[in-house]
C-alpha atoms as a PDB file:
ATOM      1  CA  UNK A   1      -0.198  -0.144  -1.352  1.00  0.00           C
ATOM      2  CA  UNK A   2      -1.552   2.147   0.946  1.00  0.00           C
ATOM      3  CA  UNK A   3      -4.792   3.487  -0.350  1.00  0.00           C
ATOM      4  CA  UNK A   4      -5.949   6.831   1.049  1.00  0.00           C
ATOM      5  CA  UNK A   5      -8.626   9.374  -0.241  1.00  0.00           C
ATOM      6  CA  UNK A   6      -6.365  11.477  -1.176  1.00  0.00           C
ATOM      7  CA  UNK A   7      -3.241   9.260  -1.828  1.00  0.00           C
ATOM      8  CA  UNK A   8      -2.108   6.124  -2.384  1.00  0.00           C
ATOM      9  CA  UNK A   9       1.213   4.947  -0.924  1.00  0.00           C
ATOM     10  CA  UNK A  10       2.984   2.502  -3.256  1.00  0.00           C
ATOM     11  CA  UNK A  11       6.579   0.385  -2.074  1.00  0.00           C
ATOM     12  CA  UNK A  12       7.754  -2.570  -3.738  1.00  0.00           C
ATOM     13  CA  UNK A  13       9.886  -5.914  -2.189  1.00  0.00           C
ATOM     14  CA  UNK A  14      13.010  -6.663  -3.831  1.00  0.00           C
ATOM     15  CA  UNK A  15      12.981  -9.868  -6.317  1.00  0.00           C
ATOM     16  CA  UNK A  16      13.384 -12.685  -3.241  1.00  0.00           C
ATOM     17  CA  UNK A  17      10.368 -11.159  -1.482  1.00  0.00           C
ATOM     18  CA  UNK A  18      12.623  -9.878   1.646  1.00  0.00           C
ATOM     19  CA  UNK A  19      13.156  -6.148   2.063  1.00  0.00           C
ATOM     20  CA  UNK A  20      10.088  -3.434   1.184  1.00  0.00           C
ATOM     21  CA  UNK A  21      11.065  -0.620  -0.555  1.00  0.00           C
ATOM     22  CA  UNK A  22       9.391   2.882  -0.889  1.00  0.00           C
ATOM     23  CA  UNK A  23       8.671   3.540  -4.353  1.00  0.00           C
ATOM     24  CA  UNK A  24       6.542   6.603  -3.971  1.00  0.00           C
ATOM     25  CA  UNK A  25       2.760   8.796  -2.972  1.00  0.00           C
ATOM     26  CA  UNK A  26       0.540   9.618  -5.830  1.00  0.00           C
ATOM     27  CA  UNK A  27      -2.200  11.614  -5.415  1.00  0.00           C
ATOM     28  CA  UNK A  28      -5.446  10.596  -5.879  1.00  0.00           C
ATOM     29  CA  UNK A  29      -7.402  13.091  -8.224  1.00  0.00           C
ATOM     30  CA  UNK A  30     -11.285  12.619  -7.430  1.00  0.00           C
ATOM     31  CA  UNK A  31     -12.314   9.587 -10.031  1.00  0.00           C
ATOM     32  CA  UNK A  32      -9.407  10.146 -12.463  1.00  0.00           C
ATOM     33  CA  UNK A  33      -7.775   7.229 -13.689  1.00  0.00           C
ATOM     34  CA  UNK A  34      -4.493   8.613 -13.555  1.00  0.00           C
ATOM     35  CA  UNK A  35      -3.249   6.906 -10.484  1.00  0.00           C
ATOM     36  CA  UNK A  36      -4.505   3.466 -11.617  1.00  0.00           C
ATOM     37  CA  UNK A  37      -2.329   3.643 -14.832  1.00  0.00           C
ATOM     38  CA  UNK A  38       0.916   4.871 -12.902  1.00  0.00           C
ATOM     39  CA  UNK A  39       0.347   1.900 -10.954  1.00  0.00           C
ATOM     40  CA  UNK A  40      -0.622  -0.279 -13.655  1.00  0.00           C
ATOM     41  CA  UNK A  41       2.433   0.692 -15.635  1.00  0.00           C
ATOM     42  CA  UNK A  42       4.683   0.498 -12.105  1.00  0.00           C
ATOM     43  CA  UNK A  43       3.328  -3.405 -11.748  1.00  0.00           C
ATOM     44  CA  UNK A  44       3.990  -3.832 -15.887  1.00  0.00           C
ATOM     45  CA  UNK A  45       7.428  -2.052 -15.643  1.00  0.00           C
ATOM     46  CA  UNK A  46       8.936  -4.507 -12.009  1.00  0.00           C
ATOM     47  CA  UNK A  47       7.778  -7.339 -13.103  1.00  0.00           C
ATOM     48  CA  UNK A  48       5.883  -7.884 -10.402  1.00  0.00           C
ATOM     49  CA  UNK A  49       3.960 -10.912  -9.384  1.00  0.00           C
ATOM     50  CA  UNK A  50       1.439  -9.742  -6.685  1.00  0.00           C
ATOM     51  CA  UNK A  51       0.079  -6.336  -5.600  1.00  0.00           C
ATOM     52  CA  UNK A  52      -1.003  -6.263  -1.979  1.00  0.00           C
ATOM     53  CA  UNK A  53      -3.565  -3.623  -0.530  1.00  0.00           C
ATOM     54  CA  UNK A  54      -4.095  -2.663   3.182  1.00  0.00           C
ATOM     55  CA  UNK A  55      -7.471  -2.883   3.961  1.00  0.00           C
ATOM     56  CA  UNK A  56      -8.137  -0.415   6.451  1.00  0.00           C
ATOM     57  CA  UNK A  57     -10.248  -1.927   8.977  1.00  0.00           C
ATOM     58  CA  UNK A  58     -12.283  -0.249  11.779  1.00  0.00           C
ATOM     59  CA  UNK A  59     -10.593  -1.167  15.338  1.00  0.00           C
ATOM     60  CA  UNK A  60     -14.175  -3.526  15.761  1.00  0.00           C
ATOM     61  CA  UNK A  61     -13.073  -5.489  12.550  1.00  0.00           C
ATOM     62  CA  UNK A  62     -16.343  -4.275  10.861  1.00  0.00           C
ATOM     63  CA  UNK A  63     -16.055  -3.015   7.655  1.00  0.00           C
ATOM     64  CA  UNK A  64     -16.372   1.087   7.348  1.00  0.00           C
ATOM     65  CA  UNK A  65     -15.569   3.935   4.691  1.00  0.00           C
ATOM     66  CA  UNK A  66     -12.144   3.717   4.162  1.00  0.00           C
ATOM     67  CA  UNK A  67     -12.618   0.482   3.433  1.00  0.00           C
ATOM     68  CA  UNK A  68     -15.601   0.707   1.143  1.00  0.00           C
ATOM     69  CA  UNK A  69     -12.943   3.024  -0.858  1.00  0.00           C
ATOM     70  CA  UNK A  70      -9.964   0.857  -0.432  1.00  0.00           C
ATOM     71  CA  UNK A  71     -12.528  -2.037  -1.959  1.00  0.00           C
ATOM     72  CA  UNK A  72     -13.220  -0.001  -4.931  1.00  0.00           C
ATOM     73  CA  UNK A  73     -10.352   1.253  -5.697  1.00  0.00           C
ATOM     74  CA  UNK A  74      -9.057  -2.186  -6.487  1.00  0.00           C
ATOM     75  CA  UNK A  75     -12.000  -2.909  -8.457  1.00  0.00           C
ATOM     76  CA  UNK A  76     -11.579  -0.313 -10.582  1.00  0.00           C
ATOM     77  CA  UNK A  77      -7.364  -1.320 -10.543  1.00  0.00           C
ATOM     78  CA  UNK A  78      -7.995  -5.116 -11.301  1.00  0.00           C
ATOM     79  CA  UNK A  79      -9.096  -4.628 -14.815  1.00  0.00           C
ATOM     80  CA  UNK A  80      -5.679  -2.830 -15.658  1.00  0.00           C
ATOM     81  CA  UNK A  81      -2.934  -5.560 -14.499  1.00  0.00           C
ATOM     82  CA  UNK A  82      -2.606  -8.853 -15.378  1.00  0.00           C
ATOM     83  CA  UNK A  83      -1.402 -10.171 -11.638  1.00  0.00           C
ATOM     84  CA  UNK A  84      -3.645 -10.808  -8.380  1.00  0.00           C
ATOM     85  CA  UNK A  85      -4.427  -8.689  -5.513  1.00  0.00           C
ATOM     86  CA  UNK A  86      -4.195  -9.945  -2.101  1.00  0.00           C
ATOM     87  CA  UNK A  87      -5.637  -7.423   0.995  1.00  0.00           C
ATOM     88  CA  UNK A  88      -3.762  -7.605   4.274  1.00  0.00           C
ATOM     89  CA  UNK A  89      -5.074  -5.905   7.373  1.00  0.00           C
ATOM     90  CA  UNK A  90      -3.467  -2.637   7.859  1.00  0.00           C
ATOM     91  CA  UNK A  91      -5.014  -1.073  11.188  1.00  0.00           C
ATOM     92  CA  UNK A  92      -2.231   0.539  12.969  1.00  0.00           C
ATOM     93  CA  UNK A  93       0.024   1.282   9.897  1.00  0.00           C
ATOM     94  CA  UNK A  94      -0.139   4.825   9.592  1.00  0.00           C
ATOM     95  CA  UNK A  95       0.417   5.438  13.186  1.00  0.00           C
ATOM     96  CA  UNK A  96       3.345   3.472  13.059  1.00  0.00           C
ATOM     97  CA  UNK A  97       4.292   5.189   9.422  1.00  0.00           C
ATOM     98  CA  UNK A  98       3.581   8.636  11.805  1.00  0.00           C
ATOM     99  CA  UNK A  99       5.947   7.311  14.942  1.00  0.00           C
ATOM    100  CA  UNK A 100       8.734   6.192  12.552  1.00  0.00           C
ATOM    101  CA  UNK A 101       8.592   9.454  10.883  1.00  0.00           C
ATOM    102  CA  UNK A 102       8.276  10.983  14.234  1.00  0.00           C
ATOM    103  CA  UNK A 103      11.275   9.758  15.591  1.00  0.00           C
ATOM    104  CA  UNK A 104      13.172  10.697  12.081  1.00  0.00           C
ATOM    105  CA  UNK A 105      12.256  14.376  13.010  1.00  0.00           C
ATOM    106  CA  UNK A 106       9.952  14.280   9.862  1.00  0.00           C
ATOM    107  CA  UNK A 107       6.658  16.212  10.352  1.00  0.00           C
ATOM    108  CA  UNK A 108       3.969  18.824   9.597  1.00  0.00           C
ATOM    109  CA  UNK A 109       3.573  18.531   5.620  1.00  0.00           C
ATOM    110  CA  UNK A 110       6.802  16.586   4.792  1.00  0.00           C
ATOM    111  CA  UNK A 111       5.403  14.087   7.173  1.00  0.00           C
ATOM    112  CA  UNK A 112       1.926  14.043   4.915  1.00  0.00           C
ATOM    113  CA  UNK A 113       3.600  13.853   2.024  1.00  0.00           C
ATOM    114  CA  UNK A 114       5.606  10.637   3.109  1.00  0.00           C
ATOM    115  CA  UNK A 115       3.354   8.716   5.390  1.00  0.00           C
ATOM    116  CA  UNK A 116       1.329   7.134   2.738  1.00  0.00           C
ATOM    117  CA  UNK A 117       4.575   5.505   1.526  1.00  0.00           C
ATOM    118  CA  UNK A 118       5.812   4.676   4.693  1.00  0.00           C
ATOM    119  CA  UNK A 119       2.919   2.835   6.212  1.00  0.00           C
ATOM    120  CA  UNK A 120       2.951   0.950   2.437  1.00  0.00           C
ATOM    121  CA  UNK A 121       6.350  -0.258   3.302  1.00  0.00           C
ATOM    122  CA  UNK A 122       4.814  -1.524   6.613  1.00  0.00           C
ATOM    123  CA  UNK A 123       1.830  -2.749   4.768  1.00  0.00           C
ATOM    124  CA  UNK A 124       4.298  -5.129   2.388  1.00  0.00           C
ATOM    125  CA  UNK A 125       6.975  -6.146   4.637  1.00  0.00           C
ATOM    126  CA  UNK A 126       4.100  -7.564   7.239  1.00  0.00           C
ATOM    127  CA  UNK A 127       2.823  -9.965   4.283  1.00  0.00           C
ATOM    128  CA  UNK A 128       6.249 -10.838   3.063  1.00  0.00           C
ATOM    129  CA  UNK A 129       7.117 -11.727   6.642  1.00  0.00           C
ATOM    130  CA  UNK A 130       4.342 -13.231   7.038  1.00  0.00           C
ATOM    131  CA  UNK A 131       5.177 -15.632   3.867  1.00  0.00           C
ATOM    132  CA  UNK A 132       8.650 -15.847   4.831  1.00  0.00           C
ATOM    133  CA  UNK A 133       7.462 -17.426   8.189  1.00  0.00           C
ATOM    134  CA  UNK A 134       4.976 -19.992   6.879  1.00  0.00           C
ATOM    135  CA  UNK A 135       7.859 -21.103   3.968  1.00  0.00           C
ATOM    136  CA  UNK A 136       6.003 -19.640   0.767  1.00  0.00           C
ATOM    137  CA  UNK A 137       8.767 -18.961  -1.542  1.00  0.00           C
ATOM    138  CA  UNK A 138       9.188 -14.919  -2.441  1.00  0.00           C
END
């Protein structure tokens, strides 16, 4: 997931823990629970086994406001699925997410709309490469 303040990015690996997927932006709707039980329901409904955050750090590596939010948002997630979290470091994600779509010809509000998604895809497929290259099974 990609966890913004005003949307969260979700994509999802196929069963062997290869390929990320899009799946889809919610928007976030001040403290409404509403996006934690879509996602909640999303990790009930794929079966799925681990749910993996960006954590946006600052460029310094300290920790800042985005991901104070990020933090909490998975605390208030957690008690809703039965499956761990694991945080990756996502600094650079949506600007890649924003060249990729770039270079698709995708921008002004379509590009808004999408970029949360994309830069989860990025977010996913970096951890299950990661996993892939240290021989953890998907």
């Amino acid at each position: 997931m990609d966890v913004g303040s005003v949307r969260v990015g979700v994509a999802i690996s196929d069963p062997h823990g290869i390929l990320a997927t899009p799946v889809g932006t919610f928007a976030r709707d001040g403290r409404s629970a509403a996006v934690l039980d879509r996602i909640a329901a999303l990790v009930d409904e794929n079966n799925v086994v681990e749910v993996v955050v960006g954590l946006p750090r600052s460029l310094s590596g300290r920790e800042g406001p985005a991901e104070t939010a990020a933090r909490d948002f998975v605390r208030r997630l957690q008690p809703r699925i039965a499956v761990p979290i694991v945080f990756v470091d996502e600094r650079f994600t949506s600007v890649t997410a924003n060249r990729i779509l770039a270079e698709r010809g995708v921008r002004g509000r379509k590009a808004r709309a999408t970029v949360d998604q994309v830069a989860a895809v990025q977010i996913l497929q970096q951890h299950l490469d990661i996993r892939r290259s240290r021989g953890d099974a998907g």
